[in-house]
N, C-alpha and C. Protein backbone atom coordinates (compact mmCIF):
# COMPACT_ATOMS: atom_id res chain seq x y z
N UNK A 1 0.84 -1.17 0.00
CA UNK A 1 0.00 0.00 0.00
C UNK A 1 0.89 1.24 0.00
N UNK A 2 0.65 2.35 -0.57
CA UNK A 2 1.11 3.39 -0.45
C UNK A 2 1.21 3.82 0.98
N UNK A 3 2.41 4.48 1.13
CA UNK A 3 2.45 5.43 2.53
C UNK A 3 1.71 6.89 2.28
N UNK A 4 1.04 7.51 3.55
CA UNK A 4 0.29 9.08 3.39
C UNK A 4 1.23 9.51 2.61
N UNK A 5 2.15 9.84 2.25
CA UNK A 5 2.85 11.30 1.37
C UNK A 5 2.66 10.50 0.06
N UNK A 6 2.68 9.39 -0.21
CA UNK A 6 2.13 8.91 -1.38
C UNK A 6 0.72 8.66 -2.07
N UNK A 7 -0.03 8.75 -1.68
CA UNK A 7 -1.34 8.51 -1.27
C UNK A 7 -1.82 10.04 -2.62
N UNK A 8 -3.14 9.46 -3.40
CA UNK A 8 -3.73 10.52 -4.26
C UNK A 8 -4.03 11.40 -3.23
N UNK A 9 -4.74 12.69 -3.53
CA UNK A 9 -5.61 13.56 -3.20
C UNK A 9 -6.92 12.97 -2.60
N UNK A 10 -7.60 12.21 -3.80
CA UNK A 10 -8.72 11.65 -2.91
C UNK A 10 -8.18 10.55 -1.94
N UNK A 11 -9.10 10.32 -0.98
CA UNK A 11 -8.57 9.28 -0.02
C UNK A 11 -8.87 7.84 -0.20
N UNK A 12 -9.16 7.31 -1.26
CA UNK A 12 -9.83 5.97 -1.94
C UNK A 12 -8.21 5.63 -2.51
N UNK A 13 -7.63 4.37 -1.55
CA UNK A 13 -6.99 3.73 -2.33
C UNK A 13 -6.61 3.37 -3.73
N UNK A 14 -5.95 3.06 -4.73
CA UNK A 14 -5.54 2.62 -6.01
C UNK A 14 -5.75 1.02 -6.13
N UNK A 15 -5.53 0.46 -5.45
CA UNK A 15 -5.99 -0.56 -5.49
C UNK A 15 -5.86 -1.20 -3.71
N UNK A 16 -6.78 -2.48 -4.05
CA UNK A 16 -7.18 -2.91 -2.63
C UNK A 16 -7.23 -4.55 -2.64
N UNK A 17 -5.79 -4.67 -1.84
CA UNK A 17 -5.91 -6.13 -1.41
C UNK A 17 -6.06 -7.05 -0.22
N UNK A 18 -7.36 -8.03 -0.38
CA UNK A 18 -7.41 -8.86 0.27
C UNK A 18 -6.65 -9.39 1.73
N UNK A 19 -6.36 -9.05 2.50
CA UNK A 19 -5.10 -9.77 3.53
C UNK A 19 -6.23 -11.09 4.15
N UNK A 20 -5.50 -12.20 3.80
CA UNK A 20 -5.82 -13.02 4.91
C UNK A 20 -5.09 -13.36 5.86
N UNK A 21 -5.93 -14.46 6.89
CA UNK A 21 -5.67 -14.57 8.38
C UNK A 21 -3.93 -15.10 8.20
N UNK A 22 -3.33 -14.89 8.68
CA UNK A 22 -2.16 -15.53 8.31
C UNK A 22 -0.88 -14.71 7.20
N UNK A 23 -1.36 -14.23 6.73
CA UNK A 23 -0.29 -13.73 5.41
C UNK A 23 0.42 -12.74 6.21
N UNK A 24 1.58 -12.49 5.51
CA UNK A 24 2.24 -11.25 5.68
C UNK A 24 2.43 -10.09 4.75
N UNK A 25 2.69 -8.57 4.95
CA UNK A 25 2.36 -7.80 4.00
C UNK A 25 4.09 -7.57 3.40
N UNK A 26 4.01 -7.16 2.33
CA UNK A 26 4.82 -7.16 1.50
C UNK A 26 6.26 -6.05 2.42
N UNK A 27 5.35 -4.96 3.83
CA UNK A 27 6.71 -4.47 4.68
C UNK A 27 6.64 -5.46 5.40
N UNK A 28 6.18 -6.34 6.15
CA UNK A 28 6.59 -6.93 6.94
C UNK A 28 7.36 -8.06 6.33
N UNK A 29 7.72 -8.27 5.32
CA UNK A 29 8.31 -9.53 4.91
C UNK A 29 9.37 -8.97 4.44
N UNK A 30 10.07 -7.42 3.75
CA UNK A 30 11.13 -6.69 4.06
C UNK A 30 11.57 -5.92 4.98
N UNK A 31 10.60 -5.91 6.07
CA UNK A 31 11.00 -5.32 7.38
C UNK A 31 11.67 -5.99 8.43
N UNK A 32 12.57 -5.65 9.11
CA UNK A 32 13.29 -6.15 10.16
C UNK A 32 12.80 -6.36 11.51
N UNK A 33 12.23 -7.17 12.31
CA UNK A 33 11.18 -7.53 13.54
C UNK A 33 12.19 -6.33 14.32
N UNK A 34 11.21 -5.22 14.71
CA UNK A 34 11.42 -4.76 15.79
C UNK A 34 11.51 -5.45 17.33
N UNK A 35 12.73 -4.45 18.17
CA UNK A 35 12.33 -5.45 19.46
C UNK A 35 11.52 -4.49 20.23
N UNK A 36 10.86 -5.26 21.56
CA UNK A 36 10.53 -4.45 22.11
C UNK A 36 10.87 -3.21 23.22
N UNK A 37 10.32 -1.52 23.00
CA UNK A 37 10.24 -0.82 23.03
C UNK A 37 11.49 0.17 22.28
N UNK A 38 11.22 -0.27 21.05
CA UNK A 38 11.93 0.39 19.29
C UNK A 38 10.80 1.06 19.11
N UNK A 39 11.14 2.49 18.69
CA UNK A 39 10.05 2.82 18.00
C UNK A 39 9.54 3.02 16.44
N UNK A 40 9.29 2.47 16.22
CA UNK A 40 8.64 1.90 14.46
C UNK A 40 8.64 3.18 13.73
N UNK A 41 8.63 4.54 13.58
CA UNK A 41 8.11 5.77 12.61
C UNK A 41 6.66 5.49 11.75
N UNK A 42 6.02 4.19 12.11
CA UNK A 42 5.02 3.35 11.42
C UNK A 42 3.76 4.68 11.86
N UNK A 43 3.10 4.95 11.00
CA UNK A 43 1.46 5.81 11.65
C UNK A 43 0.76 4.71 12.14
N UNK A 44 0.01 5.07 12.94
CA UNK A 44 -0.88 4.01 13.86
C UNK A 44 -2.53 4.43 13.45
N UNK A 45 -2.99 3.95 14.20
CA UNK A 45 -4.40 4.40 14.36
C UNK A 45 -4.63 5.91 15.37
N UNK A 46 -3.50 5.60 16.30
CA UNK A 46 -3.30 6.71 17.63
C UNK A 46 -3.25 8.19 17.06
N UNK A 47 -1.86 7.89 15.76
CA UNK A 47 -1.15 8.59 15.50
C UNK A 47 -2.25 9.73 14.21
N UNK A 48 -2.29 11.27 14.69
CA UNK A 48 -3.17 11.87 14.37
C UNK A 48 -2.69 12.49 12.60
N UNK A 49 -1.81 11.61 12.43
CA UNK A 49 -1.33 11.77 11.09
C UNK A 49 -1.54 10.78 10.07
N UNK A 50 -2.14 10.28 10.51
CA UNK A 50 -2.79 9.01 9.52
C UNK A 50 -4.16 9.18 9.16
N UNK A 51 -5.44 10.38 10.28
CA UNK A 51 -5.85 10.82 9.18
C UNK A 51 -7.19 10.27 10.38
N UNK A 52 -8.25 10.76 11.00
CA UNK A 52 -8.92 10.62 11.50
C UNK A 52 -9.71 9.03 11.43
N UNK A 53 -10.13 8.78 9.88
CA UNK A 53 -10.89 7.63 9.23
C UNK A 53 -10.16 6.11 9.35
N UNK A 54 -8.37 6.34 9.25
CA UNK A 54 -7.45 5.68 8.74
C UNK A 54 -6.60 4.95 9.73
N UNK A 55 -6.68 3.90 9.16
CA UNK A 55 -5.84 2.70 10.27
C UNK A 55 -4.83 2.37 9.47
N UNK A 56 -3.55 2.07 9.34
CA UNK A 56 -2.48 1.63 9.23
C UNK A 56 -3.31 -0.24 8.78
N UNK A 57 -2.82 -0.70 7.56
CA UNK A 57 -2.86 -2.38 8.02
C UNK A 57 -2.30 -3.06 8.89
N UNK A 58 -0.99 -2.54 8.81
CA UNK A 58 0.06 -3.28 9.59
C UNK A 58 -0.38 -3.25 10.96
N UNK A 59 -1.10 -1.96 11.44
CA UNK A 59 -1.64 -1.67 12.52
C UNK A 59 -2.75 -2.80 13.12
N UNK A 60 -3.74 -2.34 12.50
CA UNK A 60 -4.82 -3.22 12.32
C UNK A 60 -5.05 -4.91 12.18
N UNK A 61 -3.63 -5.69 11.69
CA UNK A 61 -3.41 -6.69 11.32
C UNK A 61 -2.91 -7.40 12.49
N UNK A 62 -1.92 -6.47 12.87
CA UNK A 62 -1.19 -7.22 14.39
C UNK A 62 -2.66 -7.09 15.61
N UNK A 63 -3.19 -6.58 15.64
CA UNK A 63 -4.42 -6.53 16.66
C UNK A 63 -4.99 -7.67 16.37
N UNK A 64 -5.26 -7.50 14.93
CA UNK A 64 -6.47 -8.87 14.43
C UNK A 64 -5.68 -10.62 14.90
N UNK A 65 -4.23 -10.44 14.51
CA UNK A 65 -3.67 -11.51 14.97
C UNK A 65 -3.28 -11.62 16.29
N UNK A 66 -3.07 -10.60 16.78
CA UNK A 66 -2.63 -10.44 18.68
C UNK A 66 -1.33 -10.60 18.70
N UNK A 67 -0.50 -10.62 17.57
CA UNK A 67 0.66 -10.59 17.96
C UNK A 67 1.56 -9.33 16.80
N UNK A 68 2.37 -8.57 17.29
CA UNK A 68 3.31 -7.56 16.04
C UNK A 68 4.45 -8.52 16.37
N UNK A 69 5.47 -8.09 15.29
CA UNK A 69 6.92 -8.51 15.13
C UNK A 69 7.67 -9.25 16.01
N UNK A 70 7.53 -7.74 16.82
CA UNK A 70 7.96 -8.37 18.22
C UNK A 70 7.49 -9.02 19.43
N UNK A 71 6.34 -9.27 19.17
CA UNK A 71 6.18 -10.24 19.94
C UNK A 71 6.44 -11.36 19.19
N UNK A 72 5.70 -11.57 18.33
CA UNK A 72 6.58 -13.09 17.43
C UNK A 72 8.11 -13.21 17.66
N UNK A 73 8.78 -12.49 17.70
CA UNK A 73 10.26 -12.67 18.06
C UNK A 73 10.75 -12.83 19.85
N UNK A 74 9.68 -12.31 20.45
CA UNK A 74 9.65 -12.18 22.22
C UNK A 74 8.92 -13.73 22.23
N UNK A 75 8.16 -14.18 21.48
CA UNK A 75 7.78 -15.72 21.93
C UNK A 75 8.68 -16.85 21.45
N UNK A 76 9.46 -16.18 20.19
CA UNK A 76 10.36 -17.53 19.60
C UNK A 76 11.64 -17.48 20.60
N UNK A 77 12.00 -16.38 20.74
CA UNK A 77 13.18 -16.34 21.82
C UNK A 77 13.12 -16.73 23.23
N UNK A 78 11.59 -16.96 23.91
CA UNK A 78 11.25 -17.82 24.90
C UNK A 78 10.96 -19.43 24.49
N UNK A 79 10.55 -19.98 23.86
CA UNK A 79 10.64 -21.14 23.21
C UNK A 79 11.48 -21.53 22.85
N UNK A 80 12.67 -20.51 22.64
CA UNK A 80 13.82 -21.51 22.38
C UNK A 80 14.74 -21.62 23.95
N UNK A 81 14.57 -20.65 24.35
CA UNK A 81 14.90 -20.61 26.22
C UNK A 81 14.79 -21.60 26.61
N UNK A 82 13.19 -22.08 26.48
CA UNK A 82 12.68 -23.18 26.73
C UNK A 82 13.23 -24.17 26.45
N UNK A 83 13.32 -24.57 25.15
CA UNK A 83 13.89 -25.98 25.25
C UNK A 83 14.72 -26.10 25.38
N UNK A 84 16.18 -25.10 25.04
CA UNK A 84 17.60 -25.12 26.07
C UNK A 84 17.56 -25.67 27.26
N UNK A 85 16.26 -25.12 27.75
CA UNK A 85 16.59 -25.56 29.74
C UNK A 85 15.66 -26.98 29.40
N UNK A 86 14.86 -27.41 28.96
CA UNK A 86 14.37 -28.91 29.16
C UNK A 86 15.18 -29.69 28.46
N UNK A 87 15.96 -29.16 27.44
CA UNK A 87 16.54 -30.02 26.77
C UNK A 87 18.20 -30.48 27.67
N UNK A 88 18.39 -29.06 28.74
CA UNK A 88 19.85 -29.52 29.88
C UNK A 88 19.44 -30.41 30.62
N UNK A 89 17.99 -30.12 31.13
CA UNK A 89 17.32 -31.43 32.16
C UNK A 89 17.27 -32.44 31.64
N UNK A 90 16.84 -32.78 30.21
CA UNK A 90 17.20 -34.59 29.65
C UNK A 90 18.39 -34.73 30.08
N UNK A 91 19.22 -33.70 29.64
CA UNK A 91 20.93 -34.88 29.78
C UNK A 91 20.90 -34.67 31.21
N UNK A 92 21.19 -34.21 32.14
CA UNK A 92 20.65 -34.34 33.62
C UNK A 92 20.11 -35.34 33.60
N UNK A 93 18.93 -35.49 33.36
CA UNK A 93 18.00 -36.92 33.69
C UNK A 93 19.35 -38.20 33.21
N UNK A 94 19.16 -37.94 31.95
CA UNK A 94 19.70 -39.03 31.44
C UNK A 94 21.38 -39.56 32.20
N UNK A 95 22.17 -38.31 32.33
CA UNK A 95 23.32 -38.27 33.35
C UNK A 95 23.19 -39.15 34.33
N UNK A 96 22.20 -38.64 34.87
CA UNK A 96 21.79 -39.44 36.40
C UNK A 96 21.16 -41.11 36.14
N UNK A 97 20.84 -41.30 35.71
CA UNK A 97 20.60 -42.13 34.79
C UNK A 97 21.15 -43.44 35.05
N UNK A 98 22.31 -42.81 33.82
CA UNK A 98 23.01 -43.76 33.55
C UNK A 98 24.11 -43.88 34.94
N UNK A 99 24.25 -42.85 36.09
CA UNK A 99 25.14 -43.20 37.18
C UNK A 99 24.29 -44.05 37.90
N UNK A 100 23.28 -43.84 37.79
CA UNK A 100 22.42 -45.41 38.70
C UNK A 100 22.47 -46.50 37.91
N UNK A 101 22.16 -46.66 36.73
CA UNK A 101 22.60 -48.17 36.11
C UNK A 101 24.19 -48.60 36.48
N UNK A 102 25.08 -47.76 36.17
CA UNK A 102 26.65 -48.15 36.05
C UNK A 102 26.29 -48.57 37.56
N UNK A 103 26.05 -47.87 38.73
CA UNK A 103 26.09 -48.41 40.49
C UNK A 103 25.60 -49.92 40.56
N UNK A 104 23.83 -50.09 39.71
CA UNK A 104 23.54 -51.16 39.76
C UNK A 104 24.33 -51.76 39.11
N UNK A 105 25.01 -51.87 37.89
CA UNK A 105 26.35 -52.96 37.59
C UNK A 105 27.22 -53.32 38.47
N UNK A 106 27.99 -52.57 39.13
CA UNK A 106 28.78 -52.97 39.64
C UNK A 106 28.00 -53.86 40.95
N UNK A 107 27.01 -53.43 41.92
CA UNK A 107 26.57 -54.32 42.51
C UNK A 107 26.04 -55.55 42.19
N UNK A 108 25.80 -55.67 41.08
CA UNK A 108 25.60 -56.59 40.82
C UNK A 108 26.40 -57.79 40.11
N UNK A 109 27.79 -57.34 39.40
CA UNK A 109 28.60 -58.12 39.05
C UNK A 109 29.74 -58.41 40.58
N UNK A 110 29.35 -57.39 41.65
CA UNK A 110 29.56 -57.83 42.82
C UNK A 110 29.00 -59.01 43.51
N UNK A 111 27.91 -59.15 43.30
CA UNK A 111 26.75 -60.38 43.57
C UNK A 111 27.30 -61.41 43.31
N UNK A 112 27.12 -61.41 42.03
CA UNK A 112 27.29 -62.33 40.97
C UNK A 112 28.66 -63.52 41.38
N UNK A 113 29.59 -62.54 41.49
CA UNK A 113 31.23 -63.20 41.62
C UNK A 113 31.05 -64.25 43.02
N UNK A 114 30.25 -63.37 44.18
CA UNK A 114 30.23 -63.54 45.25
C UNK A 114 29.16 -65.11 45.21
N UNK A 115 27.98 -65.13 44.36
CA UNK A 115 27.35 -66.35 43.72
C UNK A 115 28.30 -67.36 43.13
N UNK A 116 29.30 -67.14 42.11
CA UNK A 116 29.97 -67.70 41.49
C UNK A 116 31.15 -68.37 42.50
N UNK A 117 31.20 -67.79 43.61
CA UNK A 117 32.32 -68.40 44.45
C UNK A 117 31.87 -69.50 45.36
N UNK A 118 30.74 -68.67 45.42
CA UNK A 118 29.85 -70.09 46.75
C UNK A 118 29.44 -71.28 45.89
N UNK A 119 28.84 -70.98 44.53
CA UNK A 119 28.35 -72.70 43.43
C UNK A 119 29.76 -73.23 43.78
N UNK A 120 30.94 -72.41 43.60
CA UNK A 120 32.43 -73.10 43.37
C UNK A 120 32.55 -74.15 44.98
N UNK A 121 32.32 -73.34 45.72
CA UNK A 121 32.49 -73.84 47.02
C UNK A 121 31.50 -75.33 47.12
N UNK A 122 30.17 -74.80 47.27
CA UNK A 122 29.44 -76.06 47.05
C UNK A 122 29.49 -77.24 46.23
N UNK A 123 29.82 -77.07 44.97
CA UNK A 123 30.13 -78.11 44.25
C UNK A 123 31.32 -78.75 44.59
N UNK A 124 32.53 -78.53 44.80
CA UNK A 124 33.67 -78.79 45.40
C UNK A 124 33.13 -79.59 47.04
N UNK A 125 32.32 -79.12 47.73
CA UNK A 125 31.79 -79.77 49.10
C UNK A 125 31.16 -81.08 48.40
N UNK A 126 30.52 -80.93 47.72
CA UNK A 126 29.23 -81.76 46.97
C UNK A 126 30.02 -83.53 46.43
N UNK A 127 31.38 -82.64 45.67
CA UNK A 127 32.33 -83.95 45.21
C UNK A 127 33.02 -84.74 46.12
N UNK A 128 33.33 -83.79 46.81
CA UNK A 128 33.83 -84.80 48.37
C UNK A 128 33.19 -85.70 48.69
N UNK A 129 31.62 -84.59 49.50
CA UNK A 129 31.04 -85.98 50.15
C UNK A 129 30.14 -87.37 49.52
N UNK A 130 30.36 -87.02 48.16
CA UNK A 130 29.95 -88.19 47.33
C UNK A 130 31.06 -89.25 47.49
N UNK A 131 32.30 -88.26 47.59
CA UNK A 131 33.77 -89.82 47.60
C UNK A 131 33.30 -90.33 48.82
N UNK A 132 32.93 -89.63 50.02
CA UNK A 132 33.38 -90.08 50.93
C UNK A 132 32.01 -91.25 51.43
N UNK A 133 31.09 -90.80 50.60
CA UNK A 133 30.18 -91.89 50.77
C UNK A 133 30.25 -93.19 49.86
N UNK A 134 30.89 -93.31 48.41
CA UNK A 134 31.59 -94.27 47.75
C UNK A 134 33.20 -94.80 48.46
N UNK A 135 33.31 -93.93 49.18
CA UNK A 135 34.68 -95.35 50.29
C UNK A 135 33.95 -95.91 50.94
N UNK A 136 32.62 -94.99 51.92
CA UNK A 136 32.13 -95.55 52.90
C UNK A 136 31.15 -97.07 52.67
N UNK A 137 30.71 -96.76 51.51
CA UNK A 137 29.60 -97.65 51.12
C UNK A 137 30.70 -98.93 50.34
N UNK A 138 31.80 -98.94 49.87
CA UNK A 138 32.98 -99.79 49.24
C UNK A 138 33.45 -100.71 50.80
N UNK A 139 33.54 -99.72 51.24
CA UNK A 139 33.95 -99.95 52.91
C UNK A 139 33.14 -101.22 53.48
N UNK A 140 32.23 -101.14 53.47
CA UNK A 140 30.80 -101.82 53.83
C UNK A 140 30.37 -102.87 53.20
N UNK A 141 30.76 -102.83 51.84
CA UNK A 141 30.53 -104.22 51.36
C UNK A 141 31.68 -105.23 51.30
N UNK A 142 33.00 -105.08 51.30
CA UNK A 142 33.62 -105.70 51.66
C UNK A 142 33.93 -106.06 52.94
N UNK A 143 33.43 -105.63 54.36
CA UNK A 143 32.90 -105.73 55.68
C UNK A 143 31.91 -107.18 55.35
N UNK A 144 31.39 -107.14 54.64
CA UNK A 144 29.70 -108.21 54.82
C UNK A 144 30.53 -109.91 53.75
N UNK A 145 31.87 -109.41 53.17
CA UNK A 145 31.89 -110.67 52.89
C UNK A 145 32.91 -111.18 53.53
């Protein structure tokens, strides 16, 4: 759209386009997202130079959507805040994590050895007293003849 110093004499636009919900206007898609409290040189609706009748689109557009520039840029720059800090708490989580599995390993290949020593023990008891019941019982039958 033309800016006021461009603008005919009469106050009827040259031509008139459509904006839908969603689009962007041809400054805002070469304009640079203001941050907040920049001041734009943009005429407003406020601004008594735009003409009693006359709203700015750009004006009018960010209302209709609830958000201007900068706030679209004040919400992406919290969203990404955001997942910085949930995304440090996964590896945290996951950190911690994995120091409780590695603890449960080792207790448990602690177990384990400590299992593996006693089968050793028992089986070793186990072979004995089988000999000692094959002398005893060898013992015994040559006793009876």
């Amino acid at each position: 759209m033309p800016s006021g110093s461009e603008r005919s004499s009469n106050s009827t636009p040259l031509f008139e386009v459509e904006v839908k919900e969603g689009m962007e206007s041809d400054d805002e898609i070469r304009g640079v997202p203001e941050m907040a409290g920049e001041a734009t040189g943009k005429k407003t609706a406020a601004d008594p130079a735009a003409g009693p009748d006359r709203v700015q689109p750009s004006a009018s557009r960010a209302n209709k959507r609830g958000r201007s520039p900068a706030d679209k840029e004040n919400k992406r720059l919290k969203r990404l805040l955001r997942n910085r800090v949930s995304a440090q708490q996964a590896r945290e989580r996951k950190k911690a994590y994995l120091i409780e599995l590695e603890g449960r390993v080792k207790d448990l290949e602690k177990n384990n050895s400590e299992l593996e020593e006693r089968l050793s023990t028992l089986q070793n008891e186990n072979q004995m007293l089988r000999q000692i019941l094959k002398n005893t019982t060898a013992g015994m039958q040559e006793g009876k003849k």
